[in-house]
Protein backbone atom coordinates (compact mmCIF):
# COMPACT_ATOMS: atom_id res chain seq x y z
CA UNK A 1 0.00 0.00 0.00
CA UNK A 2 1.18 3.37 -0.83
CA UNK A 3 2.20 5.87 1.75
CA UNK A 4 -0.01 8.62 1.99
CA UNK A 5 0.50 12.14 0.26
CA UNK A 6 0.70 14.34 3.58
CA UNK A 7 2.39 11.65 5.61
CA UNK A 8 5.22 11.94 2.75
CA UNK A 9 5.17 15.62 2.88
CA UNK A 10 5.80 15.62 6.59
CA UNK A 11 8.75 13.29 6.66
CA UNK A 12 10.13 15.26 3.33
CA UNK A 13 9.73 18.65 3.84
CA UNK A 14 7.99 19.38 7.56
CA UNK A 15 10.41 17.17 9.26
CA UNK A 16 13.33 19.39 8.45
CA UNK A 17 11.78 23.08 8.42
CA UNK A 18 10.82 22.30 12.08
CA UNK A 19 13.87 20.90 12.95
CA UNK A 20 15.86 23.70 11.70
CA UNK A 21 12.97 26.81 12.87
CA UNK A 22 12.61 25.24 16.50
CA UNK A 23 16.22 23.91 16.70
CA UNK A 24 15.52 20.34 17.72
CA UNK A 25 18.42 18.48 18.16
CA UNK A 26 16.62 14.81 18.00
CA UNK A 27 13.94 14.09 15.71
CA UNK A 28 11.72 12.77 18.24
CA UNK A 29 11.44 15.79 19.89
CA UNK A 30 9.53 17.08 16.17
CA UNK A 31 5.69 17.91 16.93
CA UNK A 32 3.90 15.29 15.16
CA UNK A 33 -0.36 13.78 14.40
CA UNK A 34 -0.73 11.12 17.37
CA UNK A 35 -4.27 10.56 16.62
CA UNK A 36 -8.19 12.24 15.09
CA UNK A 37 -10.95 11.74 16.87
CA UNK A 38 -13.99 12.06 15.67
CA UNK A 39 -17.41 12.35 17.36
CA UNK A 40 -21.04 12.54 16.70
CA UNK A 41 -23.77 12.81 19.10
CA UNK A 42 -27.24 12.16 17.69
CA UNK A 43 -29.24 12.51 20.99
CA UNK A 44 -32.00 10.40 21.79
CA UNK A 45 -33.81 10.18 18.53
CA UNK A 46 -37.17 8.00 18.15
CA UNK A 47 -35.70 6.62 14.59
CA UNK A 48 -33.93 4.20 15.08
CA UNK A 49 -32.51 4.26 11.68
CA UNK A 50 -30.65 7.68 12.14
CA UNK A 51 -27.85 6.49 14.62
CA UNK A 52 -27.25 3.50 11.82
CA UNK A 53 -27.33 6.26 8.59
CA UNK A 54 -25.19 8.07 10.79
CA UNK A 55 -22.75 5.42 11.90
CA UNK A 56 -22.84 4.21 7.55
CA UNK A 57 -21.44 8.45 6.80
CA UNK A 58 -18.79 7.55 9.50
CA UNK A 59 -17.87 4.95 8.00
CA UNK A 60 -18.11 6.18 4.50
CA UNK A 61 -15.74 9.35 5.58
CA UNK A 62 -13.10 7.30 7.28
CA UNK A 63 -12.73 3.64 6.28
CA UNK A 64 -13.47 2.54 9.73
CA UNK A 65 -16.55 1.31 11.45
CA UNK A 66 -17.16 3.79 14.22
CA UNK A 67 -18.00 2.63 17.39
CA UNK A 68 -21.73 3.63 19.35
CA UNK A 69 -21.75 5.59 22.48
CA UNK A 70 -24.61 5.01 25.06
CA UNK A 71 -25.87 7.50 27.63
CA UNK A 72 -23.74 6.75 30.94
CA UNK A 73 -26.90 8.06 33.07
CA UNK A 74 -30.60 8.61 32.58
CA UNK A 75 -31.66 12.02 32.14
CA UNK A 76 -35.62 12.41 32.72
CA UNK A 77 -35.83 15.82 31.30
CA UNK A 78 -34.26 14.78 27.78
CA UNK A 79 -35.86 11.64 27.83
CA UNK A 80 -32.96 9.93 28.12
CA UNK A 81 -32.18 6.50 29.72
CA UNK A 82 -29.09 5.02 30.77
CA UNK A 83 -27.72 2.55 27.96
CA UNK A 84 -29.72 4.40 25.25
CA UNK A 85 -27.36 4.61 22.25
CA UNK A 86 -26.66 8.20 21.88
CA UNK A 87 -23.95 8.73 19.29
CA UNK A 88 -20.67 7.70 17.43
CA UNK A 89 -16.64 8.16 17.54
CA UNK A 90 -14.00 6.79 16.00
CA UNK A 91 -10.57 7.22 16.62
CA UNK A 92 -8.31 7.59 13.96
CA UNK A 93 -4.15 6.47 13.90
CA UNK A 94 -1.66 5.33 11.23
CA UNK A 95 -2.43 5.73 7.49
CA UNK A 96 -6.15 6.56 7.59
CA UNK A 97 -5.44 9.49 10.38
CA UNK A 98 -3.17 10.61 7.52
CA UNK A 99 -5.38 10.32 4.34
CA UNK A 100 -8.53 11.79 6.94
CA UNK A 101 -6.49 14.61 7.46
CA UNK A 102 -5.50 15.45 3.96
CA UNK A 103 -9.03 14.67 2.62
CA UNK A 104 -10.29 17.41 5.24
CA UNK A 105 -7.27 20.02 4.45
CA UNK A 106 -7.64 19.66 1.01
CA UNK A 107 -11.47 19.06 -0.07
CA UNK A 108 -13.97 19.17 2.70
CA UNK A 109 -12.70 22.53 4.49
CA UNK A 110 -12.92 24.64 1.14
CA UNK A 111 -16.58 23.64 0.41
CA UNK A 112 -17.93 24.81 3.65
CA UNK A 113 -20.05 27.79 2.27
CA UNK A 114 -18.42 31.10 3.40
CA UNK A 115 -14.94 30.04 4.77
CA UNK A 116 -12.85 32.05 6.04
CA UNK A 117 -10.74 29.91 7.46
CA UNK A 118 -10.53 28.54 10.94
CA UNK A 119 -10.40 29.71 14.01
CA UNK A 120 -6.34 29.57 15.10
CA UNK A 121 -6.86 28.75 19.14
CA UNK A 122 -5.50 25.72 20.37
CA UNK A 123 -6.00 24.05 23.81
CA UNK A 124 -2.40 24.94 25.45
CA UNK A 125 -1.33 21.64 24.92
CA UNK A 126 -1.01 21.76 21.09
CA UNK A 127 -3.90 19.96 20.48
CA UNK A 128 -6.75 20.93 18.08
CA UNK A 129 -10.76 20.98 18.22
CA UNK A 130 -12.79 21.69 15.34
CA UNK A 131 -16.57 21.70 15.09
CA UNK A 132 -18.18 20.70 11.66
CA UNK A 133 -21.94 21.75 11.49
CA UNK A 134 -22.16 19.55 8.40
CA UNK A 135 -20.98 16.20 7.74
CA UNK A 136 -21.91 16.09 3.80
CA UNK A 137 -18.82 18.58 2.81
CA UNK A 138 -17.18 15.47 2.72
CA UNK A 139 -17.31 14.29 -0.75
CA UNK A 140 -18.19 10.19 0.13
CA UNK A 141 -21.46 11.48 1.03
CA UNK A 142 -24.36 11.51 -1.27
CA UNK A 143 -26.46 14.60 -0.05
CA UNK A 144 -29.56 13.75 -2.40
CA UNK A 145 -30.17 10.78 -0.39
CA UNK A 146 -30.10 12.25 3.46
CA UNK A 147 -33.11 13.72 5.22
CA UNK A 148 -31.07 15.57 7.55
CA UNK A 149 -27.54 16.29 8.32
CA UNK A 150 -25.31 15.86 11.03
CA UNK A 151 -22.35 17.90 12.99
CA UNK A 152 -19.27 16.52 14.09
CA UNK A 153 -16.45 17.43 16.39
CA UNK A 154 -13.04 17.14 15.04
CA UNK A 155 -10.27 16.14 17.80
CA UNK A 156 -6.75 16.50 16.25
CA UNK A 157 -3.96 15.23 18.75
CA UNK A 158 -0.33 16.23 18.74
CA UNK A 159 3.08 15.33 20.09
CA UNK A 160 3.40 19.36 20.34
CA UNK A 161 4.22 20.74 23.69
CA UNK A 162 2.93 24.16 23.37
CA UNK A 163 0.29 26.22 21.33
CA UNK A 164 2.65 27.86 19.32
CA UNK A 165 4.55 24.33 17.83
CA UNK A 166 1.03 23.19 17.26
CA UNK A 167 -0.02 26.29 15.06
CA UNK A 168 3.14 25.71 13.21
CA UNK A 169 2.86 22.03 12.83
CA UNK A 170 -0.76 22.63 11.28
CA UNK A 171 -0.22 25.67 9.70
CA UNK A 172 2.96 23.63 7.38
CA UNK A 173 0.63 20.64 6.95
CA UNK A 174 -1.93 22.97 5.30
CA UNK A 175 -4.15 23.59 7.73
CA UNK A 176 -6.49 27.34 6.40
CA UNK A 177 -5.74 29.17 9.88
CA UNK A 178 -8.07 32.57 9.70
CA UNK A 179 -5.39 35.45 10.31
CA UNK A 180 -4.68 37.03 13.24
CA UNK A 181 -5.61 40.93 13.36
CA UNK A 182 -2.65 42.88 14.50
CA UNK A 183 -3.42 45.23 17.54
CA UNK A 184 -4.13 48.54 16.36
């Protein structure tokens, strides 16, 4: 199996401009992807068929079966019982975090309507979040055939230490970072 196109690019190119920018004298100590995790809650719906459509788009965007998340206590004012399957996640590592990640840099973050990029804030750890209020920008799923569609949160995971070798990290795997306004 071929080696993905932004795995490649990291080792190639990223590798070595971080190395040299940050002054890392072993290569382990280079920010790199650890994982994506990505989750869906559906709530408690009455069809019974929309946790399955949804848990078919997960695995129609990543190439992995996701796994179902049930409610860890009941909830009387949303209806909600403990067990009750109440969304999806799938975590994401090796090749497919790779090809996930360059599928979303490349063609499913341009076609959301408006963009202006996104937001640059990490969590002080280097990690990323991203919110996606609709799962059919990705281009495996059909949109004539779904009813309704879906959000789902975006949980990129680095080896980065800090905000800033996160940004950079993201920002040289082609991440579309919305620009900071100077302080006038």
């Amino acid at each position: 199996m071929n080696q993905p196109t932004l795995k490649t690019a990291y080792q190639e190119q990223i590798v070595p401009e971080l190395t040299k920018s940050r002054g890392y004298k072993n290569l382990l100590e280079v920010p790199k992807l650890e994982k994506i995790v990505l989750n869906s809650g559906v709530g408690t719906s009455k069809d019974k068929n929309v946790l399955n459509d949804v848990a078919k788009d997960f695995a129609l965007i990543t190439g992995q079966k996701p796994i179902i998340t049930y409610a860890r206590k009941s909830i009387s004012n949303f209806k909600l019982r403990e067990g009750m399957p109440v969304g999806v996640k799938i975590t994401l590592r090796g090749n497919q975090m790779w090809e996930f990640m360059y599928r979303l840099i490349t063609v499913a973050l341009p076609l959301i309507r408006d963009f202006r990029g996104i937001s640059p804030k990490l969590d002080g750890r280097g990690n990323y979040s991203l919110g996606i209020a609709d799962h059919t920008i990705f281009p495996e799923i059909n949109v004539d055939t779904h009813k309704y569609t879906i959000g789902l949160d975006a949980c990129i995971v680095t080896t980065a230490k800090t905000d800033e070798e996160g940004i950079e990290l993201l920002t040289l795997l082609g991440m579309p970072f919305r620009r900071r306004l100077a302080a006038a």
